[in-house]
N, C-alpha and C. Protein backbone atom coordinates (compact mmCIF):
# COMPACT_ATOMS: atom_id res chain seq x y z
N UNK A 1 -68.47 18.78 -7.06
CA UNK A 1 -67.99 19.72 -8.05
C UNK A 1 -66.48 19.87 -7.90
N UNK A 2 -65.59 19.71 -8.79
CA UNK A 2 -63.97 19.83 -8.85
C UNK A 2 -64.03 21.58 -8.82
N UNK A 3 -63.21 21.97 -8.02
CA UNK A 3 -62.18 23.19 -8.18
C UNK A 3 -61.65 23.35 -8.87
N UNK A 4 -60.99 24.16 -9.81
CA UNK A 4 -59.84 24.13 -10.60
C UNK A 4 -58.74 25.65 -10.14
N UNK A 5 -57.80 24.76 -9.49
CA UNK A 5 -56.72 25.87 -9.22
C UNK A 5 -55.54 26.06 -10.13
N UNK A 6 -55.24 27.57 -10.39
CA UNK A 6 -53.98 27.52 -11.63
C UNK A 6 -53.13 27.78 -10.73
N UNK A 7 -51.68 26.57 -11.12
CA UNK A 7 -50.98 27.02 -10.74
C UNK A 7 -49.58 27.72 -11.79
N UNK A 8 -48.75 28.58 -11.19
CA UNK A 8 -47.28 28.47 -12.01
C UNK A 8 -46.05 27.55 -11.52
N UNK A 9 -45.92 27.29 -12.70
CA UNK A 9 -44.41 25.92 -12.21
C UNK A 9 -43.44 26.39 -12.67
N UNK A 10 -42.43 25.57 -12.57
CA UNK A 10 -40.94 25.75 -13.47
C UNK A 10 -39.87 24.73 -13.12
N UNK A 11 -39.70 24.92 -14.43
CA UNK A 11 -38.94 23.10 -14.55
C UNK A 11 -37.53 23.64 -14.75
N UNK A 12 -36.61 22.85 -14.87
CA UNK A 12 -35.33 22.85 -15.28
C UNK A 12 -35.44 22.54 -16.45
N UNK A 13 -34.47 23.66 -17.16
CA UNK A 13 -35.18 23.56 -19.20
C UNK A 13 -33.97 22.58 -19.23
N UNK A 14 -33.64 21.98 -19.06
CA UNK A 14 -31.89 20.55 -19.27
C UNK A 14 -33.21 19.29 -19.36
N UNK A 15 -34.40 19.20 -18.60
CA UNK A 15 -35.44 18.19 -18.40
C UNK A 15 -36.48 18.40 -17.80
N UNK A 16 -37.14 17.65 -17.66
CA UNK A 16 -38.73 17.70 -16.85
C UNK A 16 -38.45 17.67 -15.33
N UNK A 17 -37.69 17.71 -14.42
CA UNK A 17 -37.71 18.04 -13.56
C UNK A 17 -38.06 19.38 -13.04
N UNK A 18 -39.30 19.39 -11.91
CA UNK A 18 -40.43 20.13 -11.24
C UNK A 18 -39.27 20.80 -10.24
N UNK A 19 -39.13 22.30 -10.76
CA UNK A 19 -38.10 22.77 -9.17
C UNK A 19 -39.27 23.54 -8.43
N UNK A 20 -40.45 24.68 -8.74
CA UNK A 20 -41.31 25.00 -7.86
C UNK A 20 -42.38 25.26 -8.52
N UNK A 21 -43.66 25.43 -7.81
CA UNK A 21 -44.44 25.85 -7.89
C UNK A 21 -45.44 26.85 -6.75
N UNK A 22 -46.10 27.51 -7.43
CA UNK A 22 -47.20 28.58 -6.59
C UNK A 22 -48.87 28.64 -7.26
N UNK A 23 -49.31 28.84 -6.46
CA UNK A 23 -50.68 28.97 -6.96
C UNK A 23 -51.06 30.27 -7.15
N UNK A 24 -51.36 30.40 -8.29
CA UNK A 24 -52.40 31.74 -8.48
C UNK A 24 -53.58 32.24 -8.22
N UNK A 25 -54.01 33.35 -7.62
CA UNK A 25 -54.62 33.83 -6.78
C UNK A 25 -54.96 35.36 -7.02
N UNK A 26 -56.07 35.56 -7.26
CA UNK A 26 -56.84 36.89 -7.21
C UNK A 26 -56.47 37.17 -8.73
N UNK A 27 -56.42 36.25 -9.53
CA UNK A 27 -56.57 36.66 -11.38
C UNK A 27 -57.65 35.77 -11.78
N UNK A 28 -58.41 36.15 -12.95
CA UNK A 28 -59.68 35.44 -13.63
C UNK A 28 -58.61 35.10 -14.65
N UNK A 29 -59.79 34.24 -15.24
CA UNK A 29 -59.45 33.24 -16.16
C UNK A 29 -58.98 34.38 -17.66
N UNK A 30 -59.80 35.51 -17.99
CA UNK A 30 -59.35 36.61 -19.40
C UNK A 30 -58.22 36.43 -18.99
N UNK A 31 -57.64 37.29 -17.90
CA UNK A 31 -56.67 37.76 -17.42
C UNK A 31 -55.21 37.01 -17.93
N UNK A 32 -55.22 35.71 -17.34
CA UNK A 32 -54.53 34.52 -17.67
C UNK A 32 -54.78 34.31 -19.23
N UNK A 33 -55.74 34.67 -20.21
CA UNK A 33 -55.85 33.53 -21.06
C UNK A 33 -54.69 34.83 -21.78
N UNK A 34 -54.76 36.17 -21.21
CA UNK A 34 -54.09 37.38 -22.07
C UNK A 34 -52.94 36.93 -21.41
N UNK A 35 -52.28 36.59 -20.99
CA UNK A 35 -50.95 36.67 -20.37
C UNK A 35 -50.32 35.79 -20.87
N UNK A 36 -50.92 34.60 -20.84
CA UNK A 36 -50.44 33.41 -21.74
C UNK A 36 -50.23 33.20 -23.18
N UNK A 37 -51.17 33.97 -23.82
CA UNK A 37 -51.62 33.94 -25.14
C UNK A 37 -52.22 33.18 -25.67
N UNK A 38 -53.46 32.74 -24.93
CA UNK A 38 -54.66 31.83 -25.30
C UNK A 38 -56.17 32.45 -25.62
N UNK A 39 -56.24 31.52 -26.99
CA UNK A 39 -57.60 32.35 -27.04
C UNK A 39 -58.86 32.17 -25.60
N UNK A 40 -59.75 33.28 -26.31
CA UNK A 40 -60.73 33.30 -25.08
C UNK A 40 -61.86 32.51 -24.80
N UNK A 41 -61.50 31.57 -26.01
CA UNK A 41 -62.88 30.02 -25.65
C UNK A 41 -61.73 29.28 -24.64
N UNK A 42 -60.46 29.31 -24.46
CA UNK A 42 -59.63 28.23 -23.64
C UNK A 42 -59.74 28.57 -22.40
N UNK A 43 -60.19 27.20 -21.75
CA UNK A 43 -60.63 27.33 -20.22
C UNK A 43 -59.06 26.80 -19.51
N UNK A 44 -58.14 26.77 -20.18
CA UNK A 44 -56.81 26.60 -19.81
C UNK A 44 -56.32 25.59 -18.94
N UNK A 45 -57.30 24.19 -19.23
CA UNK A 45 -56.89 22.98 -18.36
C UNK A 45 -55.44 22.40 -18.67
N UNK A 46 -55.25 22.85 -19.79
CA UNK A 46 -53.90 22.28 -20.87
C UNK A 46 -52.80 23.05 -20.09
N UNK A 47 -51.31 23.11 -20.16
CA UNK A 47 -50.14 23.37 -19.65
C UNK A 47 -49.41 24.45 -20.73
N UNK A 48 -49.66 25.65 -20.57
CA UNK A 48 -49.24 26.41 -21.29
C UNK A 48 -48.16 27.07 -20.81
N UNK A 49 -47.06 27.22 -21.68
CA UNK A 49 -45.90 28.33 -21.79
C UNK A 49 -46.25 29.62 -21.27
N UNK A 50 -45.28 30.21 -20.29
CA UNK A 50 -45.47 32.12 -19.98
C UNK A 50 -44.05 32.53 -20.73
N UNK A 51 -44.85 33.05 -21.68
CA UNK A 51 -44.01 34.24 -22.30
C UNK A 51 -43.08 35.08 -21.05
N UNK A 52 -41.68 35.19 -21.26
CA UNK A 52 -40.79 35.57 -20.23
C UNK A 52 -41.39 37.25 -19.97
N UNK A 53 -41.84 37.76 -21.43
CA UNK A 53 -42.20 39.13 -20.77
C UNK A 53 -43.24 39.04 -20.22
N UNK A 54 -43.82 38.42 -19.76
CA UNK A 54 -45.42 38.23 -18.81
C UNK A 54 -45.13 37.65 -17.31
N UNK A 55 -43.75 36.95 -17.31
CA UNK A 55 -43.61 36.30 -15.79
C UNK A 55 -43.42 37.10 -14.92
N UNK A 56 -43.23 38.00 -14.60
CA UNK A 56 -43.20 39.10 -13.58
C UNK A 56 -44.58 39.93 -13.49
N UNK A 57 -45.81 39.91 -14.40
CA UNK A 57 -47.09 40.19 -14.15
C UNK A 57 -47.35 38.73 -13.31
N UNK A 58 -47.34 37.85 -13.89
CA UNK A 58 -48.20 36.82 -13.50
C UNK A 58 -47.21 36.00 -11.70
N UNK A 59 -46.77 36.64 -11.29
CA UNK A 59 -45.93 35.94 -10.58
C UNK A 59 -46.70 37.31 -9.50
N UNK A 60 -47.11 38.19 -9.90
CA UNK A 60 -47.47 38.84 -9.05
C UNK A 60 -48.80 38.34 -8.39
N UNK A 61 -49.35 37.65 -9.07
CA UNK A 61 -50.56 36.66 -8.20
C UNK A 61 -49.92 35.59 -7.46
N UNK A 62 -48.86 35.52 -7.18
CA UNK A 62 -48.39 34.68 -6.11
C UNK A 62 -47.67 34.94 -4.90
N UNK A 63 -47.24 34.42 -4.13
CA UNK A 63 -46.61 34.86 -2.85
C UNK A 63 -45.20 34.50 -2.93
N UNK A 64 -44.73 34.08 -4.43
CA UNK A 64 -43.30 34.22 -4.77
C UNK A 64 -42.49 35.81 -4.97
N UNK A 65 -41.52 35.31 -5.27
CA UNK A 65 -41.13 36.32 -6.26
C UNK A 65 -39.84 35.64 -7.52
N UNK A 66 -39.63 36.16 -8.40
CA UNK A 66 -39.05 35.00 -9.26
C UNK A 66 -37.79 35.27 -9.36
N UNK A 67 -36.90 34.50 -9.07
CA UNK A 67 -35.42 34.63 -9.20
C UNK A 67 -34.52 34.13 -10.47
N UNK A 68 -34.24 34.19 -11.09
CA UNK A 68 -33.14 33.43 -11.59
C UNK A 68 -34.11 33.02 -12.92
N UNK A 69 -34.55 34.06 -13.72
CA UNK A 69 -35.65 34.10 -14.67
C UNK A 69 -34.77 33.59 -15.82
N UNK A 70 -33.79 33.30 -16.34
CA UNK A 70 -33.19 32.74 -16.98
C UNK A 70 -32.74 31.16 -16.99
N UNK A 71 -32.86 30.53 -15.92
CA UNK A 71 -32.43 29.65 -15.16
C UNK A 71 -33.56 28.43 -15.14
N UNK A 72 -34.66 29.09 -15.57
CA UNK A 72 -35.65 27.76 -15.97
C UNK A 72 -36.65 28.42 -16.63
N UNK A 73 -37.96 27.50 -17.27
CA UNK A 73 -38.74 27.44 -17.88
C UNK A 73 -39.93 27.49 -17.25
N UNK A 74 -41.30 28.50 -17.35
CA UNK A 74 -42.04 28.35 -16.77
C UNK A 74 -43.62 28.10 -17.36
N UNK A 75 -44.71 27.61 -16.67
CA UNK A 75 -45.62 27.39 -17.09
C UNK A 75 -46.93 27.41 -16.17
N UNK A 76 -48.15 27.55 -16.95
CA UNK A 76 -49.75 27.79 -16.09
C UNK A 76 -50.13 26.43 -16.67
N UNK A 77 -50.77 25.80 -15.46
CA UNK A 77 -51.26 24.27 -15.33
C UNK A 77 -52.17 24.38 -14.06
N UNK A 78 -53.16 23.73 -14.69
CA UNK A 78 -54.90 23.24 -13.60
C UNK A 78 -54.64 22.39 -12.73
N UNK A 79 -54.70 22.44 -11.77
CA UNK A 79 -55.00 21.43 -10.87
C UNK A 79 -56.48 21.47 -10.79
N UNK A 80 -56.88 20.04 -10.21
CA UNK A 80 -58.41 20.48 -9.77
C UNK A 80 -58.44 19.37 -8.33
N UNK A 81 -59.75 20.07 -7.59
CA UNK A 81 -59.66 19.49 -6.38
C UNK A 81 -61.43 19.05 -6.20
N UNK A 82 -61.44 18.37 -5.34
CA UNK A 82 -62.95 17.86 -5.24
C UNK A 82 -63.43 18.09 -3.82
């Protein structure tokens, strides 16, 4: 059976370059699909945009904290593990 872990990333908005990521932790899937703005049939394997006013909720499921919120682009993406 695959796992599926969400994580948050953030790229450099100039290109696709990956500067960090964290995994999210102790949020359900509603939770996320409201934060993101996905409906509630989306099991959110796809790479969705965080609305800038939501990154400081959703960053709170991580062991980051977010700096320089202007400075890149962020996003919720599945990993899955086996």
């Amino acid at each position: 059976m695959v796992k599926v872990r969400r994580m948050l990333r953030w790229y450099d908005p100039a290109g696709d370059t990956l500067i960090g990521e964290a995994e999210l932790r102790g949020v359900g899937l509603t939770m996320l699909q409201r934060l993101v703005g996905a409906p509630s049939g989306d099991a959110l394997y796809d790479c969705w945009p965080v609305p800038t006013e939501r990154l400081d909720e959703l960053a709170a499921f991580t062991k980051i904290s977010v700096v320089g919120l202007e400075r890149f682009v962020y996003f919720v993406e599945a990993d899955g593990d086996e």
